[in-house]
N, C-alpha and C. Protein backbone atom coordinates (compact mmCIF):
# COMPACT_ATOMS: atom_id res chain seq x y z
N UNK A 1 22.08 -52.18 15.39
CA UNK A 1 21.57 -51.05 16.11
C UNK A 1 22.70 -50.03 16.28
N UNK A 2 22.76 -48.89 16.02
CA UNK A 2 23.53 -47.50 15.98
C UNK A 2 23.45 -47.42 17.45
N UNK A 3 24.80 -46.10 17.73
CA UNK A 3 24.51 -45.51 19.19
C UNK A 3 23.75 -44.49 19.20
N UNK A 4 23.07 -44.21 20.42
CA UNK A 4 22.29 -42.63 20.28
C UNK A 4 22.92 -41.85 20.13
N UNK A 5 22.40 -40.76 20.06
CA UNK A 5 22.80 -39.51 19.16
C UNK A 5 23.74 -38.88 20.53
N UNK A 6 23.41 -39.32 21.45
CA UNK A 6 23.92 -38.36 22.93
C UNK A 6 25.62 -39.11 23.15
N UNK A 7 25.60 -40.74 22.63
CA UNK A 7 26.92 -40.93 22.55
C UNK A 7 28.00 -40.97 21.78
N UNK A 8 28.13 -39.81 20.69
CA UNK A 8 28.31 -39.75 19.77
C UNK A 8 29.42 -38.53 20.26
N UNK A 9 30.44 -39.07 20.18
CA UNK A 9 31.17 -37.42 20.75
C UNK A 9 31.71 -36.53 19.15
N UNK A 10 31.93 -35.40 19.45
CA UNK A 10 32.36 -34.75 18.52
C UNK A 10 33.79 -34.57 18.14
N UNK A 11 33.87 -33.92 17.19
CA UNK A 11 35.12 -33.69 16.64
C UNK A 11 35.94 -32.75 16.98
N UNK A 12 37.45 -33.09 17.33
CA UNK A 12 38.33 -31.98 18.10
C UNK A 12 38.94 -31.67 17.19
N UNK A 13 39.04 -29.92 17.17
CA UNK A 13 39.95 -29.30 16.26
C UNK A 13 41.36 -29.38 17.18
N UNK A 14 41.64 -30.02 18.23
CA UNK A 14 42.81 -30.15 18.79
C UNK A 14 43.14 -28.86 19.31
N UNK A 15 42.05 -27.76 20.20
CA UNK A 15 42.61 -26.59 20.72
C UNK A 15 43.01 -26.70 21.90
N UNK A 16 43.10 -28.55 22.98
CA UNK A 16 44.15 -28.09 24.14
C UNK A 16 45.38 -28.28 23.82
N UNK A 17 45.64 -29.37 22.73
CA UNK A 17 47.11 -29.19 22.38
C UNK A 17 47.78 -28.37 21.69
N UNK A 18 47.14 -27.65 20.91
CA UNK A 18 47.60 -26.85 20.31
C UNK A 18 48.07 -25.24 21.25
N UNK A 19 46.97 -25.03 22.28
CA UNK A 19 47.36 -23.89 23.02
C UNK A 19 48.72 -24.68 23.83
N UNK A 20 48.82 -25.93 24.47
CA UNK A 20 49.89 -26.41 25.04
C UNK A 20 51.01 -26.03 24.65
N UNK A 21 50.87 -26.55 22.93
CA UNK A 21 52.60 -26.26 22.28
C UNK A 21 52.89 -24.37 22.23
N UNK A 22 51.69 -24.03 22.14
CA UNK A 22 52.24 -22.65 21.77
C UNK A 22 52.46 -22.15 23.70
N UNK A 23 52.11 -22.77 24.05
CA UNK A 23 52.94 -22.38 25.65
C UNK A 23 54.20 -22.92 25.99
N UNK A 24 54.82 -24.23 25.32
CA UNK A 24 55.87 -25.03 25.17
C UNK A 24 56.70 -23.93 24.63
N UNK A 25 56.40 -23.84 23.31
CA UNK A 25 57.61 -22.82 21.99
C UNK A 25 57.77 -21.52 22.93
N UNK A 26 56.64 -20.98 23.01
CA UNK A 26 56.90 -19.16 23.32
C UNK A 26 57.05 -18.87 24.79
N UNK A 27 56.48 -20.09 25.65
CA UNK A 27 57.15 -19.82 27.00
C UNK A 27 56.32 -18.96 27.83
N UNK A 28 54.82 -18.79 27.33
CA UNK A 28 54.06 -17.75 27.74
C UNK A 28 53.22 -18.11 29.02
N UNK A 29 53.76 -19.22 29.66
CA UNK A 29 52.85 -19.46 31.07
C UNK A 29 53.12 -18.77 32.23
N UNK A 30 52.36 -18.32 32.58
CA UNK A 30 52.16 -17.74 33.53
C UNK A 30 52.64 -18.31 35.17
N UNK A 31 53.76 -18.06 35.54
CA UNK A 31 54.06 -18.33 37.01
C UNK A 31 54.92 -19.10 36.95
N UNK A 32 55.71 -19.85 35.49
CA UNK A 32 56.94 -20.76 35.41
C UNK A 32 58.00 -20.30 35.89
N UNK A 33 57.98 -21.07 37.20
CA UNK A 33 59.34 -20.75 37.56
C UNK A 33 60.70 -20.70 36.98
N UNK A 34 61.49 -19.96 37.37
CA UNK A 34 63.06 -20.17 36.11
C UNK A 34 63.65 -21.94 36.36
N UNK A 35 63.51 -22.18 37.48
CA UNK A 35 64.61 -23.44 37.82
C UNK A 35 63.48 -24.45 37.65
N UNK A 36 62.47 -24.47 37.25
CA UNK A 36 61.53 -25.71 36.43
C UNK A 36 61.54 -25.26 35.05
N UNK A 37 62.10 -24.62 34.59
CA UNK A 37 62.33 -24.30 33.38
C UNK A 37 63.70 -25.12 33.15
N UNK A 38 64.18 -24.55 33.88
CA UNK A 38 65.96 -24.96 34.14
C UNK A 38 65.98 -26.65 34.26
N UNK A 39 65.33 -27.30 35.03
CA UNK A 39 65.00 -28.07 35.22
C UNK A 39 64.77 -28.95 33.92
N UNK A 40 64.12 -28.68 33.08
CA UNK A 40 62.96 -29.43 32.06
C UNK A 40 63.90 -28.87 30.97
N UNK A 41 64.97 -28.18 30.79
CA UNK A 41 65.98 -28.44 29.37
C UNK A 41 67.44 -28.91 29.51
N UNK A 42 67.72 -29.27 31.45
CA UNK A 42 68.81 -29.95 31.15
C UNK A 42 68.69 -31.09 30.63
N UNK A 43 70.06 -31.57 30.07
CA UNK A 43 70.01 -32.99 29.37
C UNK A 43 70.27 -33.74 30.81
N UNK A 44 69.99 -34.92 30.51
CA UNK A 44 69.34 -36.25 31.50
C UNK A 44 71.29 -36.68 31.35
N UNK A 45 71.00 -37.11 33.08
CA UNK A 45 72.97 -37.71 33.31
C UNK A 45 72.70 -38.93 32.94
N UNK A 46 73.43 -39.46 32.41
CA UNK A 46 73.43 -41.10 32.23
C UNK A 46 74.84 -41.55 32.44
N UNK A 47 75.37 -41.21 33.73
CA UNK A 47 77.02 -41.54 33.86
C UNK A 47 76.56 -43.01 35.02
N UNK A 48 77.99 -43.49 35.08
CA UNK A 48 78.07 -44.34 36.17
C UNK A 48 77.21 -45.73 34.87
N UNK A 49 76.68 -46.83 35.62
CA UNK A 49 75.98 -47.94 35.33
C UNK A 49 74.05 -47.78 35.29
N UNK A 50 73.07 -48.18 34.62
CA UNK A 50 72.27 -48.13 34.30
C UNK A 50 72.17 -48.87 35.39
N UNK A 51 70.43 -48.45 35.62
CA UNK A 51 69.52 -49.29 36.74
C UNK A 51 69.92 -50.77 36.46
N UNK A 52 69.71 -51.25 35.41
CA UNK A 52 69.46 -53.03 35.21
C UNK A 52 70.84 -53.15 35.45
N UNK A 53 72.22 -52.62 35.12
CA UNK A 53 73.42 -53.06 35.41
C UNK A 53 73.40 -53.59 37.24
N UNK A 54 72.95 -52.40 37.72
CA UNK A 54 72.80 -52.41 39.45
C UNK A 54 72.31 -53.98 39.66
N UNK A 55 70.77 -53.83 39.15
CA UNK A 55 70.17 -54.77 39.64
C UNK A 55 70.68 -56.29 39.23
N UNK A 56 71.30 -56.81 37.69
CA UNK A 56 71.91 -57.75 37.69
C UNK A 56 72.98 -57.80 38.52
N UNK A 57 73.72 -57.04 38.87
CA UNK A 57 75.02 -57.26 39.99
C UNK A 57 74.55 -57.52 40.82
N UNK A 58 73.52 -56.88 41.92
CA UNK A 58 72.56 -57.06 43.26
C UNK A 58 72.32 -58.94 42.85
N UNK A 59 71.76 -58.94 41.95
CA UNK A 59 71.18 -60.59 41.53
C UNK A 59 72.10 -61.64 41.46
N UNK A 60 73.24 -61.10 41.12
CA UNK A 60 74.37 -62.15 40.77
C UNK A 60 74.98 -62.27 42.38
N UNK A 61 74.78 -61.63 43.08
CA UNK A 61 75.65 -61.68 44.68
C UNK A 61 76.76 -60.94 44.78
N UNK A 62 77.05 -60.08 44.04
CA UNK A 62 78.11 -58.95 43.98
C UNK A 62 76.93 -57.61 44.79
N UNK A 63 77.90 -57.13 45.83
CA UNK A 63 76.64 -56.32 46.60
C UNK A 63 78.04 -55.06 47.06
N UNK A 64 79.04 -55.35 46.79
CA UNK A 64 80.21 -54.24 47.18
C UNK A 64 80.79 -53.48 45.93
């Protein structure tokens, strides 16, 4: 037995992602603040020890 015709969804030409990226590349949204901009192209800190380093030390009984 087939599904009905009503559950049958259609085919996406992909126009929310596609308007997304072209708001990504060209920057054309409306009300983006500068410092969430600023925000969303610094590079990520990864100084000091990683979470799991913490938490195996916490686990092992080293707490200072």
């Amino acid at each position: 037995m087939s599904r009905h015709l009503a559950d049958h969804r259609a085919q996406s030409d992909g126009g929310r992602l596609k308007h997304f990226y072209r708001i990504e590349k060209t920057g054309d949204a409306d009300g983006v603040h500068p410092s969430s901009r600023a925000l969303h192209k610094r590079p990520l800190g990864r100084e000091g020890p990683s979470r799991v380093e913490n938490f195996v030390r916490i686990e092992r009984g080293f707490t200072a």
